[in-house]
Structures are given as structure tokens and as C-alpha cells.
C-alpha atoms as a PDB file:
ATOM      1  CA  UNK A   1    -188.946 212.088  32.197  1.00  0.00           C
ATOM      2  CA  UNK A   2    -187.940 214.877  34.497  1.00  0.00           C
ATOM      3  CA  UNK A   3    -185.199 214.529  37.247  1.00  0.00           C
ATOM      4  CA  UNK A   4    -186.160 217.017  39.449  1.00  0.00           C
ATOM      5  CA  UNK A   5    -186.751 214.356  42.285  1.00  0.00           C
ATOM      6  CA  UNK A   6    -185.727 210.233  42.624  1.00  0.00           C
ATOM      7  CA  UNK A   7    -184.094 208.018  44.416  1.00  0.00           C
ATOM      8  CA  UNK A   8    -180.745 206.504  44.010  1.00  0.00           C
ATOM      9  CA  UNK A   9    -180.687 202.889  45.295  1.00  0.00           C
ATOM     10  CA  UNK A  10    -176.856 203.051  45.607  1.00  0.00           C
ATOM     11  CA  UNK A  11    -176.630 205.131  48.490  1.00  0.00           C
ATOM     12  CA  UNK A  12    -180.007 204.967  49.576  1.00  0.00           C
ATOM     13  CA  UNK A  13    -180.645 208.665  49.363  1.00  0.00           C
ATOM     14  CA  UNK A  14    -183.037 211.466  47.484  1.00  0.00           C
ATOM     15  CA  UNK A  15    -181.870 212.726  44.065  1.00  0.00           C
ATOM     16  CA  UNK A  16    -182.932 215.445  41.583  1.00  0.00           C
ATOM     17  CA  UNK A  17    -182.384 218.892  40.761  1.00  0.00           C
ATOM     18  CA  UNK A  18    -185.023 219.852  43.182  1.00  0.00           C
ATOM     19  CA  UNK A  19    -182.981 218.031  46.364  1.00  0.00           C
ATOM     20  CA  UNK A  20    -181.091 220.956  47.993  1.00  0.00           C
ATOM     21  CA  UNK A  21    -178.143 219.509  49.319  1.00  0.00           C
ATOM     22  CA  UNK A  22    -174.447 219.795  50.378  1.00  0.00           C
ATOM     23  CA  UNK A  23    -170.877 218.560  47.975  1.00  0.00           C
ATOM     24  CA  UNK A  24    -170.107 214.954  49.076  1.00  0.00           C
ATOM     25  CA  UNK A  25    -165.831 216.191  49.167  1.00  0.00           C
ATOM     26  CA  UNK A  26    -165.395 216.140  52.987  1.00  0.00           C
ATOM     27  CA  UNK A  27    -165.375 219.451  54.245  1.00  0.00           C
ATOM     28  CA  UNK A  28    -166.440 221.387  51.096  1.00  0.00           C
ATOM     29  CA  UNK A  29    -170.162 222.597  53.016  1.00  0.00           C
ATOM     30  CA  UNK A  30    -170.677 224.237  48.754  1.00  0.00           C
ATOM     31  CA  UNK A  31    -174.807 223.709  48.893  1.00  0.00           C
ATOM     32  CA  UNK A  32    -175.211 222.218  45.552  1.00  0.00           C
ATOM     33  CA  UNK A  33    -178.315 220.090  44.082  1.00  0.00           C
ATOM     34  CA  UNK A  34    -178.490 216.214  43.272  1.00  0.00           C
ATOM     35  CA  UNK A  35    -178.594 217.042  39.741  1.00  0.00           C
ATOM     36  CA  UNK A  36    -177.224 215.513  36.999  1.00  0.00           C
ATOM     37  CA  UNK A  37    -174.704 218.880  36.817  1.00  0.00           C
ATOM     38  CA  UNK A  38    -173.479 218.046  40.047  1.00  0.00           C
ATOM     39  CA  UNK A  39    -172.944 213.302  39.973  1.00  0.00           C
ATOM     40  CA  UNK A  40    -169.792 212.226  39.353  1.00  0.00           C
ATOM     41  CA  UNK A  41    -170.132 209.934  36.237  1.00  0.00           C
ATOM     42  CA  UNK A  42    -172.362 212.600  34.858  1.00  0.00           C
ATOM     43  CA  UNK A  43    -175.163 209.982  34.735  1.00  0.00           C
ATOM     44  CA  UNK A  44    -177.433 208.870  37.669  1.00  0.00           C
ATOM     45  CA  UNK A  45    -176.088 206.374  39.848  1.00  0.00           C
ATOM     46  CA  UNK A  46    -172.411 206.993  38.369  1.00  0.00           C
ATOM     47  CA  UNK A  47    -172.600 205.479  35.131  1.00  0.00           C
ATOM     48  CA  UNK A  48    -170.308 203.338  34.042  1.00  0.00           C
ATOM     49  CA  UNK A  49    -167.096 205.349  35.092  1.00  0.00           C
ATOM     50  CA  UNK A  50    -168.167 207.726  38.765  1.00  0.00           C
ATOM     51  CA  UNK A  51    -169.621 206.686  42.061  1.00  0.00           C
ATOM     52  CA  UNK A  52    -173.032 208.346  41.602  1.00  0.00           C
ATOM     53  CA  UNK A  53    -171.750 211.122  44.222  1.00  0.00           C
ATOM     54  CA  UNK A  54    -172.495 214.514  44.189  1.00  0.00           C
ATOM     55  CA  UNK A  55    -170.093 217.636  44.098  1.00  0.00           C
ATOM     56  CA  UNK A  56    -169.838 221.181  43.891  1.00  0.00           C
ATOM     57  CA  UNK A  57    -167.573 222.228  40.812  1.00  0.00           C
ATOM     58  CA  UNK A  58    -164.571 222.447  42.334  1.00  0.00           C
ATOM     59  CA  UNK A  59    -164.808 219.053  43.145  1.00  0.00           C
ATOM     60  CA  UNK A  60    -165.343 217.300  40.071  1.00  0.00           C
ATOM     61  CA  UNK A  61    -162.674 216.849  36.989  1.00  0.00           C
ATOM     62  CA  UNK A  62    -164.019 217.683  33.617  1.00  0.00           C
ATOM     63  CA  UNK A  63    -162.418 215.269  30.895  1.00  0.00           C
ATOM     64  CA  UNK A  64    -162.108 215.377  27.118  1.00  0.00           C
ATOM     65  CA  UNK A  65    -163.213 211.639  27.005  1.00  0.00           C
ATOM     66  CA  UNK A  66    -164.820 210.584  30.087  1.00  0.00           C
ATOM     67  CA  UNK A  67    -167.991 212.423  31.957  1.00  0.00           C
ATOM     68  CA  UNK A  68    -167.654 214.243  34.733  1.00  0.00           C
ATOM     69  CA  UNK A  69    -165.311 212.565  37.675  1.00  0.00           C
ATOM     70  CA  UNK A  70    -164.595 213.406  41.371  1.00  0.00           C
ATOM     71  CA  UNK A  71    -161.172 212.778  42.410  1.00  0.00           C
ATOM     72  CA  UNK A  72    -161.372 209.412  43.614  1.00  0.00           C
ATOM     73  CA  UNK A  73    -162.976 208.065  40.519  1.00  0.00           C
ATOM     74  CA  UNK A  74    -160.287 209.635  38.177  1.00  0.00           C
ATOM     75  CA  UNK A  75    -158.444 207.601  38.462  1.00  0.00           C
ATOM     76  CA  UNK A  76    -160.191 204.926  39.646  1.00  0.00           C
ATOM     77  CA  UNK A  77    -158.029 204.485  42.840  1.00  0.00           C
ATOM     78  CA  UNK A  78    -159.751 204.877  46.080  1.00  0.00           C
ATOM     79  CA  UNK A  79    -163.226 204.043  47.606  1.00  0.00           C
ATOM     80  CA  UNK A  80    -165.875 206.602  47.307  1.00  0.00           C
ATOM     81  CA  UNK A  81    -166.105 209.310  49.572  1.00  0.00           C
ATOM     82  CA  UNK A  82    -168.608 208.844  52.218  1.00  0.00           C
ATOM     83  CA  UNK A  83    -172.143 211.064  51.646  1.00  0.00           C
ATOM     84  CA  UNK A  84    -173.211 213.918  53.296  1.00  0.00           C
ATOM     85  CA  UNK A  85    -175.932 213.715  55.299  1.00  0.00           C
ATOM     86  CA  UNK A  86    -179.202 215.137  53.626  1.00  0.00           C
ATOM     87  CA  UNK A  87    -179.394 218.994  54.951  1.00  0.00           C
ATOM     88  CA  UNK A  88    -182.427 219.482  57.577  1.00  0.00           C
ATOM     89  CA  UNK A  89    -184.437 221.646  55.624  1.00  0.00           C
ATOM     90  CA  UNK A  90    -184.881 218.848  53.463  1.00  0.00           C
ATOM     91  CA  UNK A  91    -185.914 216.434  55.670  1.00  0.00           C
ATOM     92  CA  UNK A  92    -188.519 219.081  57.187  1.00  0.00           C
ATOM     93  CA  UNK A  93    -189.732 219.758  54.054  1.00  0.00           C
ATOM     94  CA  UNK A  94    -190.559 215.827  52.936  1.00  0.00           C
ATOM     95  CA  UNK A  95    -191.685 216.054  56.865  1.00  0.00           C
ATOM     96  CA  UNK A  96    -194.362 218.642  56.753  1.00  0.00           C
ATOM     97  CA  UNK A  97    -195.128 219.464  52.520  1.00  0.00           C
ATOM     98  CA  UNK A  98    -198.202 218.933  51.881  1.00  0.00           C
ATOM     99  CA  UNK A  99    -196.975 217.110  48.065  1.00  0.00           C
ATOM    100  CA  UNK A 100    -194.992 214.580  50.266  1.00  0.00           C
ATOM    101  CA  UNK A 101    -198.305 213.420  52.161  1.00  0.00           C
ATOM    102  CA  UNK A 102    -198.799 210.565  50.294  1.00  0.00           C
ATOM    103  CA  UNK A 103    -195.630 209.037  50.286  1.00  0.00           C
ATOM    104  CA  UNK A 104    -195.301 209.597  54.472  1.00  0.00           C
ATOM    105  CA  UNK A 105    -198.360 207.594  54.913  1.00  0.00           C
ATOM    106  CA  UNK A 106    -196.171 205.046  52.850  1.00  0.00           C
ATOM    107  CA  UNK A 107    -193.230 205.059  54.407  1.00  0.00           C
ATOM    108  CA  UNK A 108    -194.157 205.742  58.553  1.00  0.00           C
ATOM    109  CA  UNK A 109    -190.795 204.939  60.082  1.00  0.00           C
ATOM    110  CA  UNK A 110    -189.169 208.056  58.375  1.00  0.00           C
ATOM    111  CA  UNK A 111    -191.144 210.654  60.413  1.00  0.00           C
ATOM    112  CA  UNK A 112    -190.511 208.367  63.456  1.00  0.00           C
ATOM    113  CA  UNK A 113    -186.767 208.296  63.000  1.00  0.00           C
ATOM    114  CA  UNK A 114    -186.303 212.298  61.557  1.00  0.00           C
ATOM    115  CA  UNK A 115    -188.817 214.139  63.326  1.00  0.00           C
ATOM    116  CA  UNK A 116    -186.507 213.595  66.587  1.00  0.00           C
ATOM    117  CA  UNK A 117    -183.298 214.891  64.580  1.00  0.00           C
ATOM    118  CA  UNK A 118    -185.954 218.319  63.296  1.00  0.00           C
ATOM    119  CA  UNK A 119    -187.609 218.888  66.762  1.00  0.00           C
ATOM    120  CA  UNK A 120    -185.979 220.903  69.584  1.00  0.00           C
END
């Protein structure tokens, strides 16, 4: 099973080595992927330890023990961060690729609700 593309039911959002995105530490603006290098919890969704968010190295702890951790899940103190927004290119690209056809004809109401945000 690859995990170049998914979706995280968590925070409702695209995953995978192949989603370009931004680090979920507020203000960071490091363009990172939603790979498994980059989730806190080093594990889709989090794991059993992180909050299945996604940061740029500088932003996550490495641990002898424990997987990968931002600094609100290590140590297990605060709420998660809130997530950045998914960058536009993105969103034009599931928009207007022709390998995202299929699942636009399946899911109408995105196009109705992004192609406003895309469109000058």
C-alpha cells in the first residue's frame, strides 16, 4: 500500500507524500509534504502518542523511545495546534487534473465551495 495520497478522517484533510503542503506550527510557512516523515506520532492519524499533525523538522522532537512528536504532544500538555489550510495549488490541482476527474464528479460541492477561493 502506497501513501502517496489519503485522507485523514481526524482533521478532515488530504494526506500523502504527494500532498504539497505547509508545517502545521503557527507561523512556520516551511512547505513540507503530508508524509509519514513529516506526522507527529510518526504514524497516520497520530498513532497512539501525536495528533496526526504535520511539521517541518524543526518542529517535531525526535525521541529515543517514542516516534516522532510536535511540541504539544511531548509532553502531552496542550491541545493540538490548529491546521494549516491546504496551499492553493493544491486545491487547483484536485480542481482541474485530469486523475482527480472521477472523484469531482463524486464529490460536487468541493468545486462549488473552492473554485471561488482559486478564481480571481
Amino acid at each position: 500500500m502506497g501513501w502517496e495520497i489519503g485522507y485523514d478522517t481526524n482533521w478532515h484533510r488530504d494526506i500523502g507524500y504527494g500532498v504539497p503542503s505547509i508545517c502545521d506550527h503557527p507561523g512556520c510557512g516551511a512547505e513540507i509534504h503530508r508524509g509519514l516523515a513529516h506526522v507527529c506520532g510518526g504514524e497516520p492519524y497520530g498513532g497512539d502518542r501525536g495528533c496526526g499533525l504535520y511539521f517541518c523538522a524543526a518542529h517535531l522532537r525526535l525521541h529515543e523511545r517514542l516516534p516522532q512528536l510536535c511540541c504539544r504532544c511531548s509532553p502531552r500538555v496542550r491541545t493540538p495546534f490548529t491546521p494549516t489550510a491546504d496551499l492553493p495549488a493544491w486545491i487547483e490541482h484536485k480542481l482541474t487534473d485530469e486523475s482527480w476527474t472521477a472523484w469531482r464528479a463524486e464529490h460536487p460541492e468541493f468545486a462549488v465551495e473552492h473554485s471561488r477561493k482559486i478564481t480571481p
